[in-house]
C-alpha atoms as a PDB file:
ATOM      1  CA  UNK A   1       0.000   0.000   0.000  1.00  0.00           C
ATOM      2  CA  UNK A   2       1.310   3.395  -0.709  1.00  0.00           C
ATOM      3  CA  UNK A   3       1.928   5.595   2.080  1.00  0.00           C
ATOM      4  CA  UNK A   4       1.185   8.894   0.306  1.00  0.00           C
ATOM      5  CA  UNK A   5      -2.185   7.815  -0.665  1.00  0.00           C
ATOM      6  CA  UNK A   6      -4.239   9.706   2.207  1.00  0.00           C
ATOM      7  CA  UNK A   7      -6.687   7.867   4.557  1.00  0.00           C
ATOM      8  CA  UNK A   8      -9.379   9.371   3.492  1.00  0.00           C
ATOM      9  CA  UNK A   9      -9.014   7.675   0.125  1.00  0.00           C
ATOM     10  CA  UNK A  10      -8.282   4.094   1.885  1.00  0.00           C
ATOM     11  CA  UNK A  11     -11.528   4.333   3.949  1.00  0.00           C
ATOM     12  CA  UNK A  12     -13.660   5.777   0.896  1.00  0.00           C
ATOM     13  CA  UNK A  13     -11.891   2.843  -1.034  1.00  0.00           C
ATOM     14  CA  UNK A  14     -12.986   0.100   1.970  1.00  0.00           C
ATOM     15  CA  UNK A  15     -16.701   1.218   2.072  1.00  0.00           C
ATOM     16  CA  UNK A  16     -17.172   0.971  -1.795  1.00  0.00           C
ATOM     17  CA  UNK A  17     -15.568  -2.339  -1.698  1.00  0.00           C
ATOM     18  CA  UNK A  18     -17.819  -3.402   1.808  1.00  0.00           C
ATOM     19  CA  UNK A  19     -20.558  -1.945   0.069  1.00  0.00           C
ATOM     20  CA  UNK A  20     -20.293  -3.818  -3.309  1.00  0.00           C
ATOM     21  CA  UNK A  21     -19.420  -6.896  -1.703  1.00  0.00           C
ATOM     22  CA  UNK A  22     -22.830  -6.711   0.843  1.00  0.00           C
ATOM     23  CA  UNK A  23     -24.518  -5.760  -3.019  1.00  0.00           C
ATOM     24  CA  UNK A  24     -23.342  -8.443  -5.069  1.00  0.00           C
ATOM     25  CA  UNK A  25     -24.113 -11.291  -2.254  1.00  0.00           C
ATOM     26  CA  UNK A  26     -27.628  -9.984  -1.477  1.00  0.00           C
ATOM     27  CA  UNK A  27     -28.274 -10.201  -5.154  1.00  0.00           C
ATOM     28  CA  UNK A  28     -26.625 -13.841  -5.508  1.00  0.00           C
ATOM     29  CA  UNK A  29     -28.406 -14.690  -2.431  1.00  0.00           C
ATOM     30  CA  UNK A  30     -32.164 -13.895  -3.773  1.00  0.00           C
ATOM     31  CA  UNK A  31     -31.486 -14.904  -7.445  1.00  0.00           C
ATOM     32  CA  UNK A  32     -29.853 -18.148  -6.363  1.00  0.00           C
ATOM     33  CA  UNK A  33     -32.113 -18.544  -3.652  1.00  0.00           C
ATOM     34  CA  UNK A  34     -35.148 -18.102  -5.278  1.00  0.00           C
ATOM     35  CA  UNK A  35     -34.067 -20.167  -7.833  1.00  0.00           C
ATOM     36  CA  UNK A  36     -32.138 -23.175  -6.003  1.00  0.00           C
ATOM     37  CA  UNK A  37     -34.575 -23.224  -3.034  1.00  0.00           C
ATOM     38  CA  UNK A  38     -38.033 -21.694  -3.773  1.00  0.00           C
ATOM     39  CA  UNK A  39     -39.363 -23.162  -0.428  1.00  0.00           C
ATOM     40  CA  UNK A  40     -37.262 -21.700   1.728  1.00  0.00           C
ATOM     41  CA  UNK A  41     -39.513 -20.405   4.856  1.00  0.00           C
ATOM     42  CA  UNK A  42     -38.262 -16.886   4.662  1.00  0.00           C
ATOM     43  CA  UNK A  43     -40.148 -16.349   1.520  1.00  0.00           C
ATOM     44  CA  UNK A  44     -43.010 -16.328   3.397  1.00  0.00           C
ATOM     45  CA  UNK A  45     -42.012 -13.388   5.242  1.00  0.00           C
ATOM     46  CA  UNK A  46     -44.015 -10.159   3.779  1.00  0.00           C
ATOM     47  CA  UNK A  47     -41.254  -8.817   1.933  1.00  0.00           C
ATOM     48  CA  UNK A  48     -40.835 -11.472   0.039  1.00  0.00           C
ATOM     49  CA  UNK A  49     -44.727 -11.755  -0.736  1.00  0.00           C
ATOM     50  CA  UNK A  50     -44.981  -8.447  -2.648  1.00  0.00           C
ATOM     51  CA  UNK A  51     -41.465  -8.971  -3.809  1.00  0.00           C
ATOM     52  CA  UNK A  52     -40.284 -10.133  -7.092  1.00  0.00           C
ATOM     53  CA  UNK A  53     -36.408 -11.407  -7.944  1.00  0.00           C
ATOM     54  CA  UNK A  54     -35.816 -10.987 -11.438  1.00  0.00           C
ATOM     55  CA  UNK A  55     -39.622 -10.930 -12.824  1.00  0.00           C
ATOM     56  CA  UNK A  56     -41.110 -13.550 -10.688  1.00  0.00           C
ATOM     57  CA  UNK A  57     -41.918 -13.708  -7.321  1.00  0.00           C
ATOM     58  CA  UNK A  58     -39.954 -15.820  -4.877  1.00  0.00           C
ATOM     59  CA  UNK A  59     -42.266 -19.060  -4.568  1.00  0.00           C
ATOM     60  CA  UNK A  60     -43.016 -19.174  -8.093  1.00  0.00           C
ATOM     61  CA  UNK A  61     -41.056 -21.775  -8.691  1.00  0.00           C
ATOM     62  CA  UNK A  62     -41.800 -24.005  -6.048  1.00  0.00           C
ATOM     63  CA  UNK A  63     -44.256 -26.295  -7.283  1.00  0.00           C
ATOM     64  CA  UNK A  64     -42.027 -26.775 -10.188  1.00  0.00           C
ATOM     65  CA  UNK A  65     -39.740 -29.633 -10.993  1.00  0.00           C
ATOM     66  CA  UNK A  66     -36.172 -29.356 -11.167  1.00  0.00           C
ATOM     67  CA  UNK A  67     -36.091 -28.641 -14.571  1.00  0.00           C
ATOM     68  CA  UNK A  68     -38.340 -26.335 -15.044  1.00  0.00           C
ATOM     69  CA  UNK A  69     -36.532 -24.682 -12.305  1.00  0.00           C
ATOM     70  CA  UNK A  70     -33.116 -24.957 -13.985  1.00  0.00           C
ATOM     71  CA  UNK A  71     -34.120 -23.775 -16.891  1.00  0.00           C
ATOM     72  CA  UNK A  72     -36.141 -20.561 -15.973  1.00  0.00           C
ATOM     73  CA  UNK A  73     -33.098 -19.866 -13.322  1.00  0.00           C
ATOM     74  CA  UNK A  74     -30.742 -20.190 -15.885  1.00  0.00           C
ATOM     75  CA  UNK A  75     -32.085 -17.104 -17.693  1.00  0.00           C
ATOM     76  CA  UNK A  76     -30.520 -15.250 -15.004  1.00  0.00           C
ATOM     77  CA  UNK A  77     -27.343 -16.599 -14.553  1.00  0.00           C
ATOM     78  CA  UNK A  78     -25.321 -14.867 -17.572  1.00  0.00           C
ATOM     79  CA  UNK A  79     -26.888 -11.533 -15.804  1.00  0.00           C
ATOM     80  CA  UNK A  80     -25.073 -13.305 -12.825  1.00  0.00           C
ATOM     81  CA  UNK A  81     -21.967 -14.157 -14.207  1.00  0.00           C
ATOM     82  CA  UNK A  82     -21.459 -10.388 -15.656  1.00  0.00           C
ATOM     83  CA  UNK A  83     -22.269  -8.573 -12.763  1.00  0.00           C
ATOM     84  CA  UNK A  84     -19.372 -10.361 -10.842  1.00  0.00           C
ATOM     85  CA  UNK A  85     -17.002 -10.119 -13.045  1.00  0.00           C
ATOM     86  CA  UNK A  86     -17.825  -6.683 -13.094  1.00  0.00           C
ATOM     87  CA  UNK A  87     -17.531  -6.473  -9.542  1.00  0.00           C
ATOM     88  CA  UNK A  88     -14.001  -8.154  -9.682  1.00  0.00           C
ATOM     89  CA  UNK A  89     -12.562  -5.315 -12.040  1.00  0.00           C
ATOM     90  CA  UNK A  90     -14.450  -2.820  -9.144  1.00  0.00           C
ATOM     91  CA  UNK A  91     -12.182  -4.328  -6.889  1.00  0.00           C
ATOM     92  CA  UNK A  92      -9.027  -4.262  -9.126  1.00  0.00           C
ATOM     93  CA  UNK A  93      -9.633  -0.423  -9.704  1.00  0.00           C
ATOM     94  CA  UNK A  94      -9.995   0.000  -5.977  1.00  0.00           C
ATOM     95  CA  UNK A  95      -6.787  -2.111  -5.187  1.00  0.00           C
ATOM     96  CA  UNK A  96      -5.200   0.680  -8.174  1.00  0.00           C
ATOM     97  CA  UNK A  97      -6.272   3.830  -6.075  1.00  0.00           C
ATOM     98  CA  UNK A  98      -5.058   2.430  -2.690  1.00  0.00           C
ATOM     99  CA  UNK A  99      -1.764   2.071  -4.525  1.00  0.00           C
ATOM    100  CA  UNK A 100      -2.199   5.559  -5.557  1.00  0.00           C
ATOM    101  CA  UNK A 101      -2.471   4.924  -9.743  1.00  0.00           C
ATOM    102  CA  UNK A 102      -5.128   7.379 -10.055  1.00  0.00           C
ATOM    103  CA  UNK A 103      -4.617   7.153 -13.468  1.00  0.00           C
ATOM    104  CA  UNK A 104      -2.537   4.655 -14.721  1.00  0.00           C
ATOM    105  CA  UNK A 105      -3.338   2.348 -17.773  1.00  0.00           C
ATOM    106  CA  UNK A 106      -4.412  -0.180 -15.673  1.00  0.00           C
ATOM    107  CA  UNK A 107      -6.802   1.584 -13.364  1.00  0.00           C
ATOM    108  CA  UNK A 108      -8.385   3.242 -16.692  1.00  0.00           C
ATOM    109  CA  UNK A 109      -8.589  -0.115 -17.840  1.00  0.00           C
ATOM    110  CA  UNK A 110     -10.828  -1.734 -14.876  1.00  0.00           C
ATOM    111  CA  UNK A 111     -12.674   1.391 -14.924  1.00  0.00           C
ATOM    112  CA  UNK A 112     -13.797   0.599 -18.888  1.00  0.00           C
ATOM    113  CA  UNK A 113     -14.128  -2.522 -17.999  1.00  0.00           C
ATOM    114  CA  UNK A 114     -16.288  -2.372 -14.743  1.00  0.00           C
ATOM    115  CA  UNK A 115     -18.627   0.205 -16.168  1.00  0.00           C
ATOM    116  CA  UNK A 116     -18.955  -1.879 -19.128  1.00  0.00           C
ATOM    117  CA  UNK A 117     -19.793  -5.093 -17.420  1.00  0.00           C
ATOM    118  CA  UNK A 118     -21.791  -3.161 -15.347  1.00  0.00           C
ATOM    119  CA  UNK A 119     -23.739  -2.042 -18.496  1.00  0.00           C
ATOM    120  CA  UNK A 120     -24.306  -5.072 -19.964  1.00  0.00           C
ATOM    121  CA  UNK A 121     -25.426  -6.930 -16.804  1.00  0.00           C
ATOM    122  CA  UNK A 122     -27.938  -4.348 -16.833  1.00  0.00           C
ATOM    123  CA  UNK A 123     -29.283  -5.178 -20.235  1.00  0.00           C
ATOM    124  CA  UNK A 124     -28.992  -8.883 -19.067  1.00  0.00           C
ATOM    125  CA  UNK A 125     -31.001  -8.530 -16.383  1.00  0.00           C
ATOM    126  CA  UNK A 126     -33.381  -6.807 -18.044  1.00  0.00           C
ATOM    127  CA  UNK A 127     -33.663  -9.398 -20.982  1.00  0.00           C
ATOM    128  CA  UNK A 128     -33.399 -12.652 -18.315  1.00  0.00           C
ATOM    129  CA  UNK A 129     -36.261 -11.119 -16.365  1.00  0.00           C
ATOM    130  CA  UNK A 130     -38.666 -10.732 -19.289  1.00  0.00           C
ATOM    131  CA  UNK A 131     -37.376 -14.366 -20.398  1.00  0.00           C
ATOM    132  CA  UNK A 132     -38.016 -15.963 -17.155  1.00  0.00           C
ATOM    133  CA  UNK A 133     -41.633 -14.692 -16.932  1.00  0.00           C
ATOM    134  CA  UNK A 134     -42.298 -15.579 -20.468  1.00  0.00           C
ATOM    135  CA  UNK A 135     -40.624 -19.062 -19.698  1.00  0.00           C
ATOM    136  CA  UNK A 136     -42.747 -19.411 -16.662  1.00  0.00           C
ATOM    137  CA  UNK A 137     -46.172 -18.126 -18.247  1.00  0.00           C
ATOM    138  CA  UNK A 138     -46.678 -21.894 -19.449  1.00  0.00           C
ATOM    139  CA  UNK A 139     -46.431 -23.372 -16.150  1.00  0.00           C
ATOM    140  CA  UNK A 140     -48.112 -20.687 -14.361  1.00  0.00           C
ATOM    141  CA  UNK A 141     -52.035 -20.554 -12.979  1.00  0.00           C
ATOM    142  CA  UNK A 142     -54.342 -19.878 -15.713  1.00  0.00           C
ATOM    143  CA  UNK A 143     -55.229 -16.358 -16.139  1.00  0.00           C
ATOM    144  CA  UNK A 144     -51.528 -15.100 -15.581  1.00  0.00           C
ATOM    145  CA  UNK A 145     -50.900 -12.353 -17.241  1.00  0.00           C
ATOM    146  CA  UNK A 146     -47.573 -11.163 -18.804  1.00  0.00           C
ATOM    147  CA  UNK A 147     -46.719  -7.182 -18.880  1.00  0.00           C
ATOM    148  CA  UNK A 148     -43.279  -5.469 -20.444  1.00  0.00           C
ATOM    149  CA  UNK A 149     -41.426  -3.916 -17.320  1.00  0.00           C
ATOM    150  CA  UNK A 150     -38.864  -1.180 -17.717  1.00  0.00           C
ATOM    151  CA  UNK A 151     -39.118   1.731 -15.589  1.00  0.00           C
ATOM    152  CA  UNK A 152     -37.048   4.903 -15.709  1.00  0.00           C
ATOM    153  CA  UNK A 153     -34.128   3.967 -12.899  1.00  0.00           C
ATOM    154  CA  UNK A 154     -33.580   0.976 -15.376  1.00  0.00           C
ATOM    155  CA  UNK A 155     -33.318   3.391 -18.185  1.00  0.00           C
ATOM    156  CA  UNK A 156     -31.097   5.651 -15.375  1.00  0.00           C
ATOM    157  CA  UNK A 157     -28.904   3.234 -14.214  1.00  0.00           C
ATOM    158  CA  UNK A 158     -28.151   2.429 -18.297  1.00  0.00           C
ATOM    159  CA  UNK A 159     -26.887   5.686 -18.642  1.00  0.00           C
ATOM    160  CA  UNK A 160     -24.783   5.980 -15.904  1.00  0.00           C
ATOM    161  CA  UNK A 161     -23.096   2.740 -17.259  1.00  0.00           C
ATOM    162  CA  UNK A 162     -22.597   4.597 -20.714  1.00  0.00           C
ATOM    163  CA  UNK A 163     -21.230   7.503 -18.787  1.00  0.00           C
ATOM    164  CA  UNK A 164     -19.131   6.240 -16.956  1.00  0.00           C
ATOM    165  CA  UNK A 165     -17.972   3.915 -19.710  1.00  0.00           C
ATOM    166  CA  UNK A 166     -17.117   7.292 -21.324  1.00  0.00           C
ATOM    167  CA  UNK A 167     -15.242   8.896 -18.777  1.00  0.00           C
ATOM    168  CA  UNK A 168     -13.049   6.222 -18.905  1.00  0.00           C
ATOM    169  CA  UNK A 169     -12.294   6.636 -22.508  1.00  0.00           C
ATOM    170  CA  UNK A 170     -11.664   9.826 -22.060  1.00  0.00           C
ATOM    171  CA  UNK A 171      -9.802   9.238 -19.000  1.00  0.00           C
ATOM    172  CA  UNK A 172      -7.360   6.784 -21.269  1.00  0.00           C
ATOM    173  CA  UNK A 173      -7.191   9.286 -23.898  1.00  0.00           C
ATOM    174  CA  UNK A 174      -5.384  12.040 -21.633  1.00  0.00           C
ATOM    175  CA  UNK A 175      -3.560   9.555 -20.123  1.00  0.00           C
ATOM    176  CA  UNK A 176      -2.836   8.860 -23.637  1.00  0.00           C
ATOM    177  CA  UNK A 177      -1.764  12.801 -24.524  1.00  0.00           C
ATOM    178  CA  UNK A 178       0.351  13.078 -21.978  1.00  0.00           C
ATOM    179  CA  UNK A 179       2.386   9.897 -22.764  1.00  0.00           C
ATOM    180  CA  UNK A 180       2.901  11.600 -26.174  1.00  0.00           C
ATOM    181  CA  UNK A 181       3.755  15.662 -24.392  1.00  0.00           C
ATOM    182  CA  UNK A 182       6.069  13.734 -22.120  1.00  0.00           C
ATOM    183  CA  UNK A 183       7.622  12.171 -25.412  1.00  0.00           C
ATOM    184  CA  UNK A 184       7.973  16.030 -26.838  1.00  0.00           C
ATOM    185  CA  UNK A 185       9.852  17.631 -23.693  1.00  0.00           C
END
Protein backbone atom coordinates (compact mmCIF):
# COMPACT_ATOMS: atom_id res chain seq x y z
CA UNK A 1 0.00 0.00 0.00
CA UNK A 2 1.31 3.40 -0.71
CA UNK A 3 1.93 5.60 2.08
CA UNK A 4 1.18 8.89 0.31
CA UNK A 5 -2.18 7.82 -0.66
CA UNK A 6 -4.24 9.71 2.21
CA UNK A 7 -6.69 7.87 4.56
CA UNK A 8 -9.38 9.37 3.49
CA UNK A 9 -9.01 7.68 0.12
CA UNK A 10 -8.28 4.09 1.88
CA UNK A 11 -11.53 4.33 3.95
CA UNK A 12 -13.66 5.78 0.90
CA UNK A 13 -11.89 2.84 -1.03
CA UNK A 14 -12.99 0.10 1.97
CA UNK A 15 -16.70 1.22 2.07
CA UNK A 16 -17.17 0.97 -1.79
CA UNK A 17 -15.57 -2.34 -1.70
CA UNK A 18 -17.82 -3.40 1.81
CA UNK A 19 -20.56 -1.94 0.07
CA UNK A 20 -20.29 -3.82 -3.31
CA UNK A 21 -19.42 -6.90 -1.70
CA UNK A 22 -22.83 -6.71 0.84
CA UNK A 23 -24.52 -5.76 -3.02
CA UNK A 24 -23.34 -8.44 -5.07
CA UNK A 25 -24.11 -11.29 -2.25
CA UNK A 26 -27.63 -9.98 -1.48
CA UNK A 27 -28.27 -10.20 -5.15
CA UNK A 28 -26.63 -13.84 -5.51
CA UNK A 29 -28.41 -14.69 -2.43
CA UNK A 30 -32.16 -13.89 -3.77
CA UNK A 31 -31.49 -14.90 -7.45
CA UNK A 32 -29.85 -18.15 -6.36
CA UNK A 33 -32.11 -18.54 -3.65
CA UNK A 34 -35.15 -18.10 -5.28
CA UNK A 35 -34.07 -20.17 -7.83
CA UNK A 36 -32.14 -23.18 -6.00
CA UNK A 37 -34.58 -23.22 -3.03
CA UNK A 38 -38.03 -21.69 -3.77
CA UNK A 39 -39.36 -23.16 -0.43
CA UNK A 40 -37.26 -21.70 1.73
CA UNK A 41 -39.51 -20.40 4.86
CA UNK A 42 -38.26 -16.89 4.66
CA UNK A 43 -40.15 -16.35 1.52
CA UNK A 44 -43.01 -16.33 3.40
CA UNK A 45 -42.01 -13.39 5.24
CA UNK A 46 -44.01 -10.16 3.78
CA UNK A 47 -41.25 -8.82 1.93
CA UNK A 48 -40.83 -11.47 0.04
CA UNK A 49 -44.73 -11.76 -0.74
CA UNK A 50 -44.98 -8.45 -2.65
CA UNK A 51 -41.47 -8.97 -3.81
CA UNK A 52 -40.28 -10.13 -7.09
CA UNK A 53 -36.41 -11.41 -7.94
CA UNK A 54 -35.82 -10.99 -11.44
CA UNK A 55 -39.62 -10.93 -12.82
CA UNK A 56 -41.11 -13.55 -10.69
CA UNK A 57 -41.92 -13.71 -7.32
CA UNK A 58 -39.95 -15.82 -4.88
CA UNK A 59 -42.27 -19.06 -4.57
CA UNK A 60 -43.02 -19.17 -8.09
CA UNK A 61 -41.06 -21.77 -8.69
CA UNK A 62 -41.80 -24.00 -6.05
CA UNK A 63 -44.26 -26.30 -7.28
CA UNK A 64 -42.03 -26.77 -10.19
CA UNK A 65 -39.74 -29.63 -10.99
CA UNK A 66 -36.17 -29.36 -11.17
CA UNK A 67 -36.09 -28.64 -14.57
CA UNK A 68 -38.34 -26.33 -15.04
CA UNK A 69 -36.53 -24.68 -12.30
CA UNK A 70 -33.12 -24.96 -13.99
CA UNK A 71 -34.12 -23.78 -16.89
CA UNK A 72 -36.14 -20.56 -15.97
CA UNK A 73 -33.10 -19.87 -13.32
CA UNK A 74 -30.74 -20.19 -15.88
CA UNK A 75 -32.08 -17.10 -17.69
CA UNK A 76 -30.52 -15.25 -15.00
CA UNK A 77 -27.34 -16.60 -14.55
CA UNK A 78 -25.32 -14.87 -17.57
CA UNK A 79 -26.89 -11.53 -15.80
CA UNK A 80 -25.07 -13.30 -12.82
CA UNK A 81 -21.97 -14.16 -14.21
CA UNK A 82 -21.46 -10.39 -15.66
CA UNK A 83 -22.27 -8.57 -12.76
CA UNK A 84 -19.37 -10.36 -10.84
CA UNK A 85 -17.00 -10.12 -13.05
CA UNK A 86 -17.82 -6.68 -13.09
CA UNK A 87 -17.53 -6.47 -9.54
CA UNK A 88 -14.00 -8.15 -9.68
CA UNK A 89 -12.56 -5.32 -12.04
CA UNK A 90 -14.45 -2.82 -9.14
CA UNK A 91 -12.18 -4.33 -6.89
CA UNK A 92 -9.03 -4.26 -9.13
CA UNK A 93 -9.63 -0.42 -9.70
CA UNK A 94 -10.00 0.00 -5.98
CA UNK A 95 -6.79 -2.11 -5.19
CA UNK A 96 -5.20 0.68 -8.17
CA UNK A 97 -6.27 3.83 -6.08
CA UNK A 98 -5.06 2.43 -2.69
CA UNK A 99 -1.76 2.07 -4.53
CA UNK A 100 -2.20 5.56 -5.56
CA UNK A 101 -2.47 4.92 -9.74
CA UNK A 102 -5.13 7.38 -10.05
CA UNK A 103 -4.62 7.15 -13.47
CA UNK A 104 -2.54 4.66 -14.72
CA UNK A 105 -3.34 2.35 -17.77
CA UNK A 106 -4.41 -0.18 -15.67
CA UNK A 107 -6.80 1.58 -13.36
CA UNK A 108 -8.39 3.24 -16.69
CA UNK A 109 -8.59 -0.12 -17.84
CA UNK A 110 -10.83 -1.73 -14.88
CA UNK A 111 -12.67 1.39 -14.92
CA UNK A 112 -13.80 0.60 -18.89
CA UNK A 113 -14.13 -2.52 -18.00
CA UNK A 114 -16.29 -2.37 -14.74
CA UNK A 115 -18.63 0.20 -16.17
CA UNK A 116 -18.95 -1.88 -19.13
CA UNK A 117 -19.79 -5.09 -17.42
CA UNK A 118 -21.79 -3.16 -15.35
CA UNK A 119 -23.74 -2.04 -18.50
CA UNK A 120 -24.31 -5.07 -19.96
CA UNK A 121 -25.43 -6.93 -16.80
CA UNK A 122 -27.94 -4.35 -16.83
CA UNK A 123 -29.28 -5.18 -20.23
CA UNK A 124 -28.99 -8.88 -19.07
CA UNK A 125 -31.00 -8.53 -16.38
CA UNK A 126 -33.38 -6.81 -18.04
CA UNK A 127 -33.66 -9.40 -20.98
CA UNK A 128 -33.40 -12.65 -18.32
CA UNK A 129 -36.26 -11.12 -16.37
CA UNK A 130 -38.67 -10.73 -19.29
CA UNK A 131 -37.38 -14.37 -20.40
CA UNK A 132 -38.02 -15.96 -17.15
CA UNK A 133 -41.63 -14.69 -16.93
CA UNK A 134 -42.30 -15.58 -20.47
CA UNK A 135 -40.62 -19.06 -19.70
CA UNK A 136 -42.75 -19.41 -16.66
CA UNK A 137 -46.17 -18.13 -18.25
CA UNK A 138 -46.68 -21.89 -19.45
CA UNK A 139 -46.43 -23.37 -16.15
CA UNK A 140 -48.11 -20.69 -14.36
CA UNK A 141 -52.04 -20.55 -12.98
CA UNK A 142 -54.34 -19.88 -15.71
CA UNK A 143 -55.23 -16.36 -16.14
CA UNK A 144 -51.53 -15.10 -15.58
CA UNK A 145 -50.90 -12.35 -17.24
CA UNK A 146 -47.57 -11.16 -18.80
CA UNK A 147 -46.72 -7.18 -18.88
CA UNK A 148 -43.28 -5.47 -20.44
CA UNK A 149 -41.43 -3.92 -17.32
CA UNK A 150 -38.86 -1.18 -17.72
CA UNK A 151 -39.12 1.73 -15.59
CA UNK A 152 -37.05 4.90 -15.71
CA UNK A 153 -34.13 3.97 -12.90
CA UNK A 154 -33.58 0.98 -15.38
CA UNK A 155 -33.32 3.39 -18.18
CA UNK A 156 -31.10 5.65 -15.38
CA UNK A 157 -28.90 3.23 -14.21
CA UNK A 158 -28.15 2.43 -18.30
CA UNK A 159 -26.89 5.69 -18.64
CA UNK A 160 -24.78 5.98 -15.90
CA UNK A 161 -23.10 2.74 -17.26
CA UNK A 162 -22.60 4.60 -20.71
CA UNK A 163 -21.23 7.50 -18.79
CA UNK A 164 -19.13 6.24 -16.96
CA UNK A 165 -17.97 3.92 -19.71
CA UNK A 166 -17.12 7.29 -21.32
CA UNK A 167 -15.24 8.90 -18.78
CA UNK A 168 -13.05 6.22 -18.91
CA UNK A 169 -12.29 6.64 -22.51
CA UNK A 170 -11.66 9.83 -22.06
CA UNK A 171 -9.80 9.24 -19.00
CA UNK A 172 -7.36 6.78 -21.27
CA UNK A 173 -7.19 9.29 -23.90
CA UNK A 174 -5.38 12.04 -21.63
CA UNK A 175 -3.56 9.55 -20.12
CA UNK A 176 -2.84 8.86 -23.64
CA UNK A 177 -1.76 12.80 -24.52
CA UNK A 178 0.35 13.08 -21.98
CA UNK A 179 2.39 9.90 -22.76
CA UNK A 180 2.90 11.60 -26.17
CA UNK A 181 3.75 15.66 -24.39
CA UNK A 182 6.07 13.73 -22.12
CA UNK A 183 7.62 12.17 -25.41
CA UNK A 184 7.97 16.03 -26.84
CA UNK A 185 9.85 17.63 -23.69
Amino acid sequence: MNPTVSLKIRRLCWIVRVVAILLLGSVLVLYLGSWLFPEWGMWEHHWARRSTIGGLSPRALATSDGMDRFLIGSASLPYLVCLTWAFYHLHGMLSRFEAGEFFERATVRHLRTFSGLLLLAKVLSLAAMHLRVFMYLPLAPAGTRWAFNITGDDLAVLLLCALIFLIAHLMEEGGRLAEENRGFV
